[in-house]
Every structure is written in C-alpha cells, then in structure tokens.
Protein backbone atom coordinates (compact mmCIF):
# COMPACT_ATOMS: atom_id res chain seq x y z
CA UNK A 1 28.05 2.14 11.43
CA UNK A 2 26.36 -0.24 9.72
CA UNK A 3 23.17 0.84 7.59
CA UNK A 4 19.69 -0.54 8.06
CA UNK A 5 17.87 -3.02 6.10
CA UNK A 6 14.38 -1.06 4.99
CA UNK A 7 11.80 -3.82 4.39
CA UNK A 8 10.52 -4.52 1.25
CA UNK A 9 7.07 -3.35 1.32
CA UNK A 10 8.55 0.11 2.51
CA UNK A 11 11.36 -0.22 -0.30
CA UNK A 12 8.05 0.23 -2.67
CA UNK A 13 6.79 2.61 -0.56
CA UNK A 14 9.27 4.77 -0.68
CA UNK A 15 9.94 3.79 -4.56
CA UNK A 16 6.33 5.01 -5.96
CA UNK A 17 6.08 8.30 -3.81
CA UNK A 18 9.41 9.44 -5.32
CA UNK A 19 8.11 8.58 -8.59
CA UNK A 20 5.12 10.78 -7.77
CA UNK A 21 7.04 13.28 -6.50
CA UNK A 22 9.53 13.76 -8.86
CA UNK A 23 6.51 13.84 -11.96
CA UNK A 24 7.88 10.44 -13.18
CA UNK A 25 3.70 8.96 -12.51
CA UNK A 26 1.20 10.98 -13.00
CA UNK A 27 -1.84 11.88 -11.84
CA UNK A 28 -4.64 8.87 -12.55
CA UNK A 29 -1.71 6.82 -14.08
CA UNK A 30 -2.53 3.19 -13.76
CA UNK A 31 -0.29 1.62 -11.81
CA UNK A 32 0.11 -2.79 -12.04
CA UNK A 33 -1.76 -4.70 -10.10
CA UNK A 34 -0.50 -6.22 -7.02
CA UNK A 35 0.02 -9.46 -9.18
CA UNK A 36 1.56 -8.04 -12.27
CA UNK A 37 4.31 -5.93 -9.67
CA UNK A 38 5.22 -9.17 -7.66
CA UNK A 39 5.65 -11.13 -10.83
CA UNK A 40 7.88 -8.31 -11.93
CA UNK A 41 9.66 -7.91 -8.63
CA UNK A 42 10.19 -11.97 -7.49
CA UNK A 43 7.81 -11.40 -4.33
CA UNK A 44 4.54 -12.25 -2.65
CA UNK A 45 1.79 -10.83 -3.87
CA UNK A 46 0.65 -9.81 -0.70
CA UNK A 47 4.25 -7.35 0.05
CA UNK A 48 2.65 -5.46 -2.87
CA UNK A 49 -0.82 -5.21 -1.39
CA UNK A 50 0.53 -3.61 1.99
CA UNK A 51 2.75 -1.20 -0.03
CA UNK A 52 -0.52 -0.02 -1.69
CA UNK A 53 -2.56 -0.54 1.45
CA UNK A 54 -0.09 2.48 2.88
CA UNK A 55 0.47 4.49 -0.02
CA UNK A 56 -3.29 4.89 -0.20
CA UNK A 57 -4.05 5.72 3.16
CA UNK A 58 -1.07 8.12 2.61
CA UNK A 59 -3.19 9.50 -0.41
CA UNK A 60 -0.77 9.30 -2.94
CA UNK A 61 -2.76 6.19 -4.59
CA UNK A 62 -6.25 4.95 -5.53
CA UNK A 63 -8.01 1.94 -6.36
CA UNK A 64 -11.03 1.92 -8.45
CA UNK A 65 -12.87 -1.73 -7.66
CA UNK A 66 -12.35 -3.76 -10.48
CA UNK A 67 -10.55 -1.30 -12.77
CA UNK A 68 -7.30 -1.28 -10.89
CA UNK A 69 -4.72 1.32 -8.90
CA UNK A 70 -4.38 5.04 -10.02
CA UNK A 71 -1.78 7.83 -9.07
CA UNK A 72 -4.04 10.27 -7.14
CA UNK A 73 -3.51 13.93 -8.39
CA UNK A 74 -1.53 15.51 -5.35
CA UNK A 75 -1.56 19.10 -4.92
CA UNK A 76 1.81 20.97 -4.75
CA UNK A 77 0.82 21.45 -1.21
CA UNK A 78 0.12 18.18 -0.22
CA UNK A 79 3.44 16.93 -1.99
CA UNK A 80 5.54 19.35 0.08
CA UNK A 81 3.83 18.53 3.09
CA UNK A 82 4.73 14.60 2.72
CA UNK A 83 8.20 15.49 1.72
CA UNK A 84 8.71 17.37 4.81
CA UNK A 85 7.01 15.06 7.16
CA UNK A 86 9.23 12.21 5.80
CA UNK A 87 12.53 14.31 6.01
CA UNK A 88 11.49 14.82 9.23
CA UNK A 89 10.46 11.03 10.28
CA UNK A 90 13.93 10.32 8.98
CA UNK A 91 15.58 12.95 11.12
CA UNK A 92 13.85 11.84 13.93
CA UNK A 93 15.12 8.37 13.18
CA UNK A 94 18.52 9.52 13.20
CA UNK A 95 18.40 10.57 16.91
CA UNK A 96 17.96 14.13 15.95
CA UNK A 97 15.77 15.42 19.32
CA UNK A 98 12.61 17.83 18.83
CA UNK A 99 14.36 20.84 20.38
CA UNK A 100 17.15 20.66 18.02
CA UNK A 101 14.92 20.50 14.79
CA UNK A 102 13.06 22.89 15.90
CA UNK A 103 15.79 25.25 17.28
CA UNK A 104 16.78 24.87 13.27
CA UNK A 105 13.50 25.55 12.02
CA UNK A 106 13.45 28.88 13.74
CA UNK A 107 16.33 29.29 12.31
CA UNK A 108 15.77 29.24 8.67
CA UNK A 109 12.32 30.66 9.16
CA UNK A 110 12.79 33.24 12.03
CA UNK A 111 11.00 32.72 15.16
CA UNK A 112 7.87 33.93 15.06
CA UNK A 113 7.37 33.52 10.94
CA UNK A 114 3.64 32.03 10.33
C-alpha cells in the first residue's frame, strides 16, 4: 500500500501546529512572513499564505496588520481538543467507521462517562 502524497500547504500545516503543540513556538512568537518562509522553503509565496489562512481560522495563529504573524496562546484545552479532532480526522481517513471509534471510545471511557 502505497502512502499518500500530503500537499504542501498542509505539510506546513501540519508542521507549525506540532511545533505549537509540542512548546517548540510559543505563545505571540513571531512567526516569518509568508515571503521570508517561501524563500526559505523554495515555494510560492502564496502556498504559505493558505497554510496561514488555515492555521488561523484553526486559531493556532494571528496576524497583526502590518506587524506580522504571531503564535496565538492556546489553552491546554483547546490544544487537546485539536489533537483529538485530528487523530480522529486521520482515523476517519483510514476507513475506520463511526461505530467502531466510538464502540472504542466507550471503551476506554466507559459508557456513560461525561
């Protein structure tokens, strides 16, 4: 089985939210501009831009007009919460159906835990 190409944008993506994560960028950190990453990386401009574009509207990002990007200051909450929603997504993606990750929810939290 062969494994799938992620696009580059989401390579970023998924790049700077482990950073985040994993305390390596912190909270108001500035991050490069969309410019100064491409130059870095060998890519359009505009691949960066998108990245941002969705780690913003993800919240783990901010951009201050004319000052530049920022890590925004996740709580511990909101950090697990992504983590599980993209452990999930990628469960999904492996053909894992609902029933099953649920059955395995209940599981490890008992089935009627709140």
């Amino acid at each position: 089985m062969g494994t799938v190409k992620q696009s580059v944008y989401l390579q970023i993506v998924s790049g700077i939210q482990r950073k985040i994560e994993l305390g390596l960028l912190c909270a108001d950190e500035k991050l490069p501009s969309c410019r100064e990453y491409a130059i870095k990386m060998g890519i359009n401009p505009n691949t960066v831009q998108r990245a941002y574009a969705v780690l913003e509207e993800q919240g783990y990002i901010y951009t201050v007009p004319k000052k530049g990007v920022y890590v925004s200051a996740l709580s511990g909450a909101d950090k697990s919460e992504h983590i599980a929603r993209e452990k999930l997504n990628e469960l999904k993606d492996a053909g894992i159906p609902r029933k099953k990750l649920i059955g395995i929810i209940n599981e490890i939290y008992g089935e009627y835990d709140d």
